[in-house]
Protein backbone atom coordinates (compact mmCIF):
# COMPACT_ATOMS: atom_id res chain seq x y z
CA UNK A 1 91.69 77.45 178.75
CA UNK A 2 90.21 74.61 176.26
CA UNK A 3 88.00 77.60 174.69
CA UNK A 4 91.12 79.73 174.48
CA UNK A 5 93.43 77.21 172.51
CA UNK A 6 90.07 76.39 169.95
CA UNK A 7 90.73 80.27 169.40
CA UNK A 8 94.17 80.46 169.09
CA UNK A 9 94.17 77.41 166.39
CA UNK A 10 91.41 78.90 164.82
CA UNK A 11 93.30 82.05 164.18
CA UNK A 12 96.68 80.28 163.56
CA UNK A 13 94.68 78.83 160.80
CA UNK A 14 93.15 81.52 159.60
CA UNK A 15 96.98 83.67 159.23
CA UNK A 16 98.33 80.29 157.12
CA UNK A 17 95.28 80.62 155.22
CA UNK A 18 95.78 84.04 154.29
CA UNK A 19 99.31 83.94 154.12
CA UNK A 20 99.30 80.85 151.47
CA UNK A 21 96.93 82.86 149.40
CA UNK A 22 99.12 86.30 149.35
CA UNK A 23 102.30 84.12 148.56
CA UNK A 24 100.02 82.38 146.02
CA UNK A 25 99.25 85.71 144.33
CA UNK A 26 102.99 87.49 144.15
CA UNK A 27 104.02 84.03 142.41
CA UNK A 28 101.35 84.35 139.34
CA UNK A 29 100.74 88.05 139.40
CA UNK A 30 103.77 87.93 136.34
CA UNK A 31 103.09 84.92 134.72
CA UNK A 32 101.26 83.82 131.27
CA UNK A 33 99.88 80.91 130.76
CA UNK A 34 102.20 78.98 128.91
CA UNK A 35 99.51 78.26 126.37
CA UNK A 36 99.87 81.21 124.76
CA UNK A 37 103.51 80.94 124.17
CA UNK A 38 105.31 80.90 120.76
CA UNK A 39 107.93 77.64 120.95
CA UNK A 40 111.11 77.50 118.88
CA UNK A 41 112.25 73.99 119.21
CA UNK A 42 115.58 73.33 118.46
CA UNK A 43 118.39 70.24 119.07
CA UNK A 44 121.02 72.38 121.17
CA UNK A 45 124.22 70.44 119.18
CA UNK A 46 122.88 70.99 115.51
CA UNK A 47 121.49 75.27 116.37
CA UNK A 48 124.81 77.26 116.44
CA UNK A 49 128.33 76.98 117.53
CA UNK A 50 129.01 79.92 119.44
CA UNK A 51 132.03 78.79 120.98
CA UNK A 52 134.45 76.65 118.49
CA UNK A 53 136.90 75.53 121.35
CA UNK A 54 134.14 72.97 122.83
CA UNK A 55 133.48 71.19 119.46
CA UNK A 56 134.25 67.37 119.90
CA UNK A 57 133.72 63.94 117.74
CA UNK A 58 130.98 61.63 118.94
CA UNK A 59 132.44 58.62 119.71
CA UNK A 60 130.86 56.50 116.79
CA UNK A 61 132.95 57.03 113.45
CA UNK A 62 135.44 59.04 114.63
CA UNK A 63 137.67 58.97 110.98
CA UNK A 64 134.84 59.66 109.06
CA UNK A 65 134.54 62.89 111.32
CA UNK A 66 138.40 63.52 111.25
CA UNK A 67 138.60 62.86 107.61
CA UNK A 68 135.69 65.91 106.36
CA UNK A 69 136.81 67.71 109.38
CA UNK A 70 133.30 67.94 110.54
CA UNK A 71 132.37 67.21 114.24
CA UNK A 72 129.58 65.93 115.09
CA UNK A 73 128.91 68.35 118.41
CA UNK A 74 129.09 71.54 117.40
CA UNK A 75 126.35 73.63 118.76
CA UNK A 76 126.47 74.73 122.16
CA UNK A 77 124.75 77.01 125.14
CA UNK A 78 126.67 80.07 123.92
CA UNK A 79 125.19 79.15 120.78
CA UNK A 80 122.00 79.56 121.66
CA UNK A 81 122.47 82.69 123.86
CA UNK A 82 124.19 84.21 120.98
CA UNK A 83 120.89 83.79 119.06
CA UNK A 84 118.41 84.97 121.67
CA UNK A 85 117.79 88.12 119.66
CA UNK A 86 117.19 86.35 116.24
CA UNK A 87 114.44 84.19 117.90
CA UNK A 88 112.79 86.79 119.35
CA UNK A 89 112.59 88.05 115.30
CA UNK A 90 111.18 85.58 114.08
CA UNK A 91 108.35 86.04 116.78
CA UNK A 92 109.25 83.07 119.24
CA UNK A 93 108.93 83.67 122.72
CA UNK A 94 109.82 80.88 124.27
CA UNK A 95 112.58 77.82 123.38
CA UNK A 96 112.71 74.05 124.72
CA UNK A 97 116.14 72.39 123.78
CA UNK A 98 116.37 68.76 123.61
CA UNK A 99 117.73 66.75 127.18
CA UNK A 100 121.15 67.20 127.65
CA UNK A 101 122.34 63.86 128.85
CA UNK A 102 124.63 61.25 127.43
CA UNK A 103 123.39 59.17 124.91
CA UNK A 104 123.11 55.94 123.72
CA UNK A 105 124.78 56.28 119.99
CA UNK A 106 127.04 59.34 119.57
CA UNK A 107 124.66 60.00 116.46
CA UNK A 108 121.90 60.36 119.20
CA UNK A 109 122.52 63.89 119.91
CA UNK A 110 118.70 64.76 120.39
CA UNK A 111 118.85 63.39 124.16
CA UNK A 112 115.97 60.92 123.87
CA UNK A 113 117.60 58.19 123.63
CA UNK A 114 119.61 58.15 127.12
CA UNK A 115 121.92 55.54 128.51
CA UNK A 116 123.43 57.86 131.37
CA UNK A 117 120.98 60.57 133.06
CA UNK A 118 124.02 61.67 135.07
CA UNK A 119 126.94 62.65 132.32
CA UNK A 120 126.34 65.12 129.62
C-alpha cells in the first residue's frame, strides 16, 4: 500500500508538472517581449478631447479657467481611443498613459503626484 501511494504522488506530480508547463506555453506562445515595443507616452488630460461633455476645471484657479474659457481637463479615454489609428502611423505600438488618480494640485494632472489612490 506504502509503495502504491509513493506511485500515485509520484504521478500526481508528474501531471502538475506537465500541466503547469502546457498552461505555461498557451500563455507566451502570442506574446513579444515587451522590449521590442515602440512606446508613445502621453498625459491622458493634455492628448485629445474626444468627448467635450466630460471637460471640467481643476479645482486650483477656477476664474482664470472660466475667464479664457479653457479647462484644464480636457483630454479623455475616448480621446485616446479616437486616436488609436494615428499612433499606429506614426509607428507606435504600444502607449502608457500617466496614473489616473486624484492629485495633489489640480495643475498635477500627470498622476505622479497623488494624494488619493482611490478617486480619479
Amino acid at each position: 500500500m506504502r509503495k502504491f501511494k509513493k506511485k500515485l504522488f509520484a504521478a500526481m506530480l508528474l501531471l502538475l508538472a506537465s500541466s503547469n508547463a502546457m498552461a505555461t506555453d498557451n500563455f507566451t506562445d502570442n506574446r513579444t517581449d515587451f522590449r521590442d515595443e515602440s512606446i508613445y507616452f502621453m498625459i491622458t488630460t493634455r492628448f485629445y478631447d474626444g468627448d467635450p461633455k466630460n471637460n471640467v476645471l481643476c479645482w486650483d484657479n477656477q476664474e482664470a479657467q472660466m475667464s479664457t474659457k479653457d479647462p484644464c481637463w480636457r483630454g479623455d479615454f475616448q480621446g485616446v481611443i479616437d486616436k488609436f489609428d494615428y499612433i499606429k502611423a506614426l509607428g507606435f505600438t504600444a502607449i502608457w498613459i500617466t496614473p489616473v488618480v486624484q492629485n495633489a494640485s489640480g495643475y498635477d494632472y500627470h498622476g505622479y503626484h497623488v494624494s488619493d489612490f482611490s478617486k480619479v
